[in-house]
Each structure stands twice: as C-alpha cells, then as structure tokens.
C-alpha atoms as a PDB file:
ATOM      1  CA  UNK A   1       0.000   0.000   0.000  1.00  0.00           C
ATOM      2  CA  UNK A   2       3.086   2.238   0.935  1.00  0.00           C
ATOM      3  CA  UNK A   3       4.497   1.717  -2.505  1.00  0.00           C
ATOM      4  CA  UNK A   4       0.929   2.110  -4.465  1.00  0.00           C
ATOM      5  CA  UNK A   5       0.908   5.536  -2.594  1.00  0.00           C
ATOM      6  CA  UNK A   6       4.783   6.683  -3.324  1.00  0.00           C
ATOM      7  CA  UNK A   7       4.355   5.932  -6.819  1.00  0.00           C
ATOM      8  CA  UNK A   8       1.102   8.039  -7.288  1.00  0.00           C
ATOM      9  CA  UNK A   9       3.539  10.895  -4.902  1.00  0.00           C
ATOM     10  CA  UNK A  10       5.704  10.688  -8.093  1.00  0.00           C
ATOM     11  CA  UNK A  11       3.545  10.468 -10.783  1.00  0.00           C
ATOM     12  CA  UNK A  12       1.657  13.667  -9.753  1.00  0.00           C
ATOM     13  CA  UNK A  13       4.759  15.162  -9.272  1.00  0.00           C
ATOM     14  CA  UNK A  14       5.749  14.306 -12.716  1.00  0.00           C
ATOM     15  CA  UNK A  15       2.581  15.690 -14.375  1.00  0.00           C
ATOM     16  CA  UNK A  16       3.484  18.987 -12.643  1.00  0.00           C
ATOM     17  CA  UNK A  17       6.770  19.142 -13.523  1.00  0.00           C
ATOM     18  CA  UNK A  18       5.668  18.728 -17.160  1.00  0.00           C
ATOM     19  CA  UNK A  19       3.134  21.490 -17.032  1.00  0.00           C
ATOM     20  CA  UNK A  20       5.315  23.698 -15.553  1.00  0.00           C
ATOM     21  CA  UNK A  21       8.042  23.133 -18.114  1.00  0.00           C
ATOM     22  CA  UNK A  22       5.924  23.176 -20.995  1.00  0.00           C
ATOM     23  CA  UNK A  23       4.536  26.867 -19.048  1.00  0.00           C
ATOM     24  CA  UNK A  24       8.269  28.309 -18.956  1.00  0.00           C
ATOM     25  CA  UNK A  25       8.758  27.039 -22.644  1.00  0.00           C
ATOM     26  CA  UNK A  26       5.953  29.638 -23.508  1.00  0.00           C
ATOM     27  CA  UNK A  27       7.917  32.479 -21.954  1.00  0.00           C
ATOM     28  CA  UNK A  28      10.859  32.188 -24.808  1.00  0.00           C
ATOM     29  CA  UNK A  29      10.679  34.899 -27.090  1.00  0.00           C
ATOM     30  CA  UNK A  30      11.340  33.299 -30.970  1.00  0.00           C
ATOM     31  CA  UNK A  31      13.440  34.580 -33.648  1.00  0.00           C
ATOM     32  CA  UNK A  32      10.515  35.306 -35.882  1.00  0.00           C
ATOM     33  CA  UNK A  33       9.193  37.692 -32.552  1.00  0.00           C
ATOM     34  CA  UNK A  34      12.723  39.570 -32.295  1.00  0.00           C
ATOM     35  CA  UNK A  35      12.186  40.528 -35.720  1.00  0.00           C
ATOM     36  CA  UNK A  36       8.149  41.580 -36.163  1.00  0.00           C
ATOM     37  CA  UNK A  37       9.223  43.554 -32.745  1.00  0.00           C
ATOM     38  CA  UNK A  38      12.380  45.268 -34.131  1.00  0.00           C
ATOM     39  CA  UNK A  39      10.636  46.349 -37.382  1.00  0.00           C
ATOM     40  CA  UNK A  40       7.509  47.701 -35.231  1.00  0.00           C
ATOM     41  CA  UNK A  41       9.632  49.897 -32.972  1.00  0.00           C
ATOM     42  CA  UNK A  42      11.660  50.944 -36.438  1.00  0.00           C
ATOM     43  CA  UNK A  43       7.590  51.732 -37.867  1.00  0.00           C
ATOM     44  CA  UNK A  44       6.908  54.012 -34.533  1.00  0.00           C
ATOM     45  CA  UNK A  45       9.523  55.804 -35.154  1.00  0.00           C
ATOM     46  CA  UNK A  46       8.591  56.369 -38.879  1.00  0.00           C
ATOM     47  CA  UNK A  47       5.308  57.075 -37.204  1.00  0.00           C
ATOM     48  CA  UNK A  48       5.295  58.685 -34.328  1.00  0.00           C
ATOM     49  CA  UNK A  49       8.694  60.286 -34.381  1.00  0.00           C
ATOM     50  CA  UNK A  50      12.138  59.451 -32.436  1.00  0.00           C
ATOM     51  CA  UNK A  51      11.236  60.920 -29.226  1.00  0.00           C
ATOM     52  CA  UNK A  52       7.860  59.267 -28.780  1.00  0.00           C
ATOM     53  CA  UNK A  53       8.962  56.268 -30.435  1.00  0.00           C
ATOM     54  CA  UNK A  54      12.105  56.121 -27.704  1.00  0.00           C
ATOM     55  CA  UNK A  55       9.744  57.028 -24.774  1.00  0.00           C
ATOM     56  CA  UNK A  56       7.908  53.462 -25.196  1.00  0.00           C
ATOM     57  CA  UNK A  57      10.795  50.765 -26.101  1.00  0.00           C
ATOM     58  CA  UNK A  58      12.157  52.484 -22.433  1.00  0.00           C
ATOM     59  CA  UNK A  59       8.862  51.607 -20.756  1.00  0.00           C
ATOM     60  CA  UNK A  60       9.637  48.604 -18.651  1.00  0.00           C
ATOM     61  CA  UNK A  61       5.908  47.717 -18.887  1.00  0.00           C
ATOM     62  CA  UNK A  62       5.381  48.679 -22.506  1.00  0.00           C
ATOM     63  CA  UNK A  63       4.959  46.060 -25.800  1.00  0.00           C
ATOM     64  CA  UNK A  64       8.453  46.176 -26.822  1.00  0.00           C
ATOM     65  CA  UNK A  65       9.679  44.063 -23.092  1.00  0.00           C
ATOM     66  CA  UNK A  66       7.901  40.655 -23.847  1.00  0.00           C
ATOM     67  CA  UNK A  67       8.800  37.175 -22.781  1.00  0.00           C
ATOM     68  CA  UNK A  68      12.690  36.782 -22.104  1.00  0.00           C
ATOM     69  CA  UNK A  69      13.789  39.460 -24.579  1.00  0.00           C
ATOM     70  CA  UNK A  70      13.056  42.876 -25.377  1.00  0.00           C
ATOM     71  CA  UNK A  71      13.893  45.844 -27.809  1.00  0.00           C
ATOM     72  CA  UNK A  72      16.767  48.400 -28.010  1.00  0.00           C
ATOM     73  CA  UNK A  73      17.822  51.329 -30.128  1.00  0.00           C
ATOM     74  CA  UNK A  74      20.877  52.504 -31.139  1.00  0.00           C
ATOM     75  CA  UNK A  75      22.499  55.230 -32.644  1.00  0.00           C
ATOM     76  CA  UNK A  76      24.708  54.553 -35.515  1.00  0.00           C
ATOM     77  CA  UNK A  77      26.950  57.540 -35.794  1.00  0.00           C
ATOM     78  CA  UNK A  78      27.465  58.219 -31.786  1.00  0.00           C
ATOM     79  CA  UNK A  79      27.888  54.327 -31.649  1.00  0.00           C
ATOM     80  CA  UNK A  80      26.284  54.001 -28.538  1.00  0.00           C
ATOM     81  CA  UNK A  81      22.534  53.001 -26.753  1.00  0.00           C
ATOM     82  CA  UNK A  82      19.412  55.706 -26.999  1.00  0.00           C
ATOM     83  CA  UNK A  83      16.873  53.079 -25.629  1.00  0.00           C
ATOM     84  CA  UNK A  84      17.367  50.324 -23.362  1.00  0.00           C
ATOM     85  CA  UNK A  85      14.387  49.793 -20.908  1.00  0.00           C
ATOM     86  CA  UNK A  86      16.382  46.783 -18.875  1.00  0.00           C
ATOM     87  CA  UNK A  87      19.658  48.623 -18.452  1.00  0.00           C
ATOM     88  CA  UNK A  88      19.029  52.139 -19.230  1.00  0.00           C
ATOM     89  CA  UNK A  89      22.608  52.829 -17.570  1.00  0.00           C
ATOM     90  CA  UNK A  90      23.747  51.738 -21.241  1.00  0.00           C
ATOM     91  CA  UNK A  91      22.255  55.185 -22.465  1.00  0.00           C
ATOM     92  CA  UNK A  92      24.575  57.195 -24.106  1.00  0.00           C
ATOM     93  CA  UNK A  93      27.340  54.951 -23.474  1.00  0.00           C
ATOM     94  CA  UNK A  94      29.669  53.891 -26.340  1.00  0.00           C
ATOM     95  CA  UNK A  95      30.058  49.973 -26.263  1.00  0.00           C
ATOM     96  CA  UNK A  96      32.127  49.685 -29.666  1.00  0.00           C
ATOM     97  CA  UNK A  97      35.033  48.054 -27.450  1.00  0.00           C
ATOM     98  CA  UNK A  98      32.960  45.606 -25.599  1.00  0.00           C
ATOM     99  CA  UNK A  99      33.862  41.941 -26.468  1.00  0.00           C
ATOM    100  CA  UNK A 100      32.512  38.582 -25.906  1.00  0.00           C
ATOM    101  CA  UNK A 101      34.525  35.794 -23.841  1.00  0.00           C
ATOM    102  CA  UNK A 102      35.818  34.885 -27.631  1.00  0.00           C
ATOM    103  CA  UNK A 103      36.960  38.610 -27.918  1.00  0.00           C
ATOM    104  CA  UNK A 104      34.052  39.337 -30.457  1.00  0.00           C
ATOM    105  CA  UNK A 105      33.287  42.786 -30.608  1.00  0.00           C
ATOM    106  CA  UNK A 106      29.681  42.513 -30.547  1.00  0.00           C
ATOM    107  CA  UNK A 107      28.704  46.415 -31.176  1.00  0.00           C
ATOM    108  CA  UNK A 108      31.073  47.004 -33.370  1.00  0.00           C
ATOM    109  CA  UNK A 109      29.368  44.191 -35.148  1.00  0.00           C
ATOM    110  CA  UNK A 110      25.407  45.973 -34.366  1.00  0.00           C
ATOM    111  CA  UNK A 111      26.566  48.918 -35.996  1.00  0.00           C
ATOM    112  CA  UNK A 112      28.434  47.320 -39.150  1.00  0.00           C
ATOM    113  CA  UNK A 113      25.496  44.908 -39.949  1.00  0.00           C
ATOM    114  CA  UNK A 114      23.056  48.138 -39.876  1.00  0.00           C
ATOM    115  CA  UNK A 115      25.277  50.377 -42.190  1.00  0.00           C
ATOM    116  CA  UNK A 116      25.683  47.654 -44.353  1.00  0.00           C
ATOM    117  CA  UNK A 117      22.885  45.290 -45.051  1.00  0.00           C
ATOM    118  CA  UNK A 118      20.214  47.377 -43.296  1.00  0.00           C
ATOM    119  CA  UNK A 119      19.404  44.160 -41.478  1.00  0.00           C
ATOM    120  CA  UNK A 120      20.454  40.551 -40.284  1.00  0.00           C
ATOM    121  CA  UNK A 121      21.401  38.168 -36.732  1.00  0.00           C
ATOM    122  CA  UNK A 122      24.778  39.066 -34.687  1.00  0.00           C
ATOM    123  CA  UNK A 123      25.663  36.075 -32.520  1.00  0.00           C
ATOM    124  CA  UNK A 124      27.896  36.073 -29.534  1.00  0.00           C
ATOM    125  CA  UNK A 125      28.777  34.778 -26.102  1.00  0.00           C
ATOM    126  CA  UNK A 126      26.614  36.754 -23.124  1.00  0.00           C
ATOM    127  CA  UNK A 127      25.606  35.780 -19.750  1.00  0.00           C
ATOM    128  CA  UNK A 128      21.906  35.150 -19.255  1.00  0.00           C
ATOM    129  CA  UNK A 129      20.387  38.057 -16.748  1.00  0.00           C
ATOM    130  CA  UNK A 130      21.100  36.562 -13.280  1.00  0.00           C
ATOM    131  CA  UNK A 131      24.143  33.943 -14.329  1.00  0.00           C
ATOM    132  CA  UNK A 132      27.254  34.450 -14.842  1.00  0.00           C
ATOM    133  CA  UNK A 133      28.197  31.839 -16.779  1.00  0.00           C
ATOM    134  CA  UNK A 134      28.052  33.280 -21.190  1.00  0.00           C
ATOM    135  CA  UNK A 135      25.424  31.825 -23.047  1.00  0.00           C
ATOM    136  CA  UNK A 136      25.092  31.983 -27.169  1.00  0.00           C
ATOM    137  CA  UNK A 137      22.658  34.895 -27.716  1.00  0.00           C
ATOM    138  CA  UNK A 138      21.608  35.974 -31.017  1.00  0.00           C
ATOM    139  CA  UNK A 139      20.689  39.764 -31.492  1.00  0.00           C
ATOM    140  CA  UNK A 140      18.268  40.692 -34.810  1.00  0.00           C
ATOM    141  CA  UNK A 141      19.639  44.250 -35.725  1.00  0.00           C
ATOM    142  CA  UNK A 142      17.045  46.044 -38.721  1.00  0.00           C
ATOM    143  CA  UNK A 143      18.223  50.001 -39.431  1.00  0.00           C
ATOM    144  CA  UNK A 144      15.062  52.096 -39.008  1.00  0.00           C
ATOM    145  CA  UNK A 145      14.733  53.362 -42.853  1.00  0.00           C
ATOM    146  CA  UNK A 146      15.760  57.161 -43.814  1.00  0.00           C
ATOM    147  CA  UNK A 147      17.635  56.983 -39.858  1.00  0.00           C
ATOM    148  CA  UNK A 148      21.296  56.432 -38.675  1.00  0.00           C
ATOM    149  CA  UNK A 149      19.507  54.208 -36.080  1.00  0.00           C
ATOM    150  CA  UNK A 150      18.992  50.515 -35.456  1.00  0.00           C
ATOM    151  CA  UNK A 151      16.390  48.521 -33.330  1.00  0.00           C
ATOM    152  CA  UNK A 152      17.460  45.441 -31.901  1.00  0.00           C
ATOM    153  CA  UNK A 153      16.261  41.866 -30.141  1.00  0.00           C
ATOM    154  CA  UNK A 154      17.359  38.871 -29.301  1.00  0.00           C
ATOM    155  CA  UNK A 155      17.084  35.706 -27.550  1.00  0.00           C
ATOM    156  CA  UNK A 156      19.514  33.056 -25.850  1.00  0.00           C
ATOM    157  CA  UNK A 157      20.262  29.472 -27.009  1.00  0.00           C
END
C-alpha cells in the first residue's frame, strides 16, 4: 500500500513538472518575434517620431519588453545606446570596445550589420540576466529606414 501511494507521490509530481516546463517554454521569445518587434519599434519611429517612439521601447511595462527578450535602439553615428528599458545605464554609453569571452566585438558588429545590409542576426557569447556563466545569444539588428539608427532583439540558445 506504501508503494501504491509513493508511486502516485511521483507520478503527480511528474505531471506537474511537465506542465510547468511546458509553461516556462511559452515564456521564450522566438526569432521570428525579435524581428516583427524590431521592425515595429523601427515603424513608430517612422510614425510617431524618435522621441515618442524612444519614450515606449524604455517603458519597462510597454509592448516592446515581452517574454525573455526585449527591444533596443541605437544610434549609428554616436555608436552608442538611446533606448534600453532593462539597463538604461547603457544610455549614451559607447560599447564599440565591448567583447565577448571569444573577444568578439559585438557592437562594433550591431553597428556594421546596420550600415551595411540594413538588417540581419549578430551572434555572440553573453551571460543570461542573473548567471554568470556566457550563453550563445543571437541579437536581430534592422536600421530604421531614412535613420542612422537601429532597433534590436534577441534571444539566448
């Protein structure tokens, strides 16, 4: 009778741990997400203008913080952040020199793929928020049309 009861302990707590994980799958932002996000924060800006457009990708709480990802801007020329709403101590900050654990220079490589081809995935090495151990994180970069600026998402792998 002991064992009949154990073995239901762990079959409930099997079924739960499959819900949950099939619950925390849902909260992974996709590829095809980072993208239809980027381009709608490049539209606002076509839109709505810089300013307002900048005022909601910085809104913690706004449409372009979703899942496990969210959007940022930046500037192409000044080479640095104008929007990040999960670090906004990036703002203004050039981060042309920051590299990856491999020594990538990840900017560098934001800003090049935007002047460039207009549009396209950066990957490199990046610590999940919370861990410290790097992680492979791809970042969709798409320059906002008629602007020396680029919106930006990505996920982890």
């Amino acid at each position: 009778m002991k064992t009949v009861r154990q073995l239901q302990v762990i079959i409930v707590f099997l079924v739960v741990l499959a819900v949950a994980a099939g619950a925390l799958a849902g909260d992974t932002a996709t590829r095809d997400e980072c993208v239809a996000k980027a381009k709608a924060a490049a539209q606002l800006v076509l839109d709505e203008g810089l300013d307002a457009a900048l005022g909601k990708i910085n809104d913690k709480s706004g449409s372009f913080v979703w899942k496990n990802s969210y959007v940022f801007c930046i500037d192409l020329d000044k080479q640095c952040n104008i929007a990040h709403p999960i670090k906004p101590k990036l703002i203004g900050k050039n981060l042309m020199a920051v590299k990856d654990v491999n020594n990538k220079m990840f900017f560098a490589e934001f800003i090049s793929l935007a002047k460039t081809k207009g549009e396209g995935w950066v990957d490199y090495m990046w610590p999940k928020p919370g861990e410290k151990a790097p992680s492979r994180k791809l970042t969709y970069v798409y320059r906002v049309p008629g602007h020396n600026i680029a919106m930006l998402a990505g996920i982890y792998e």
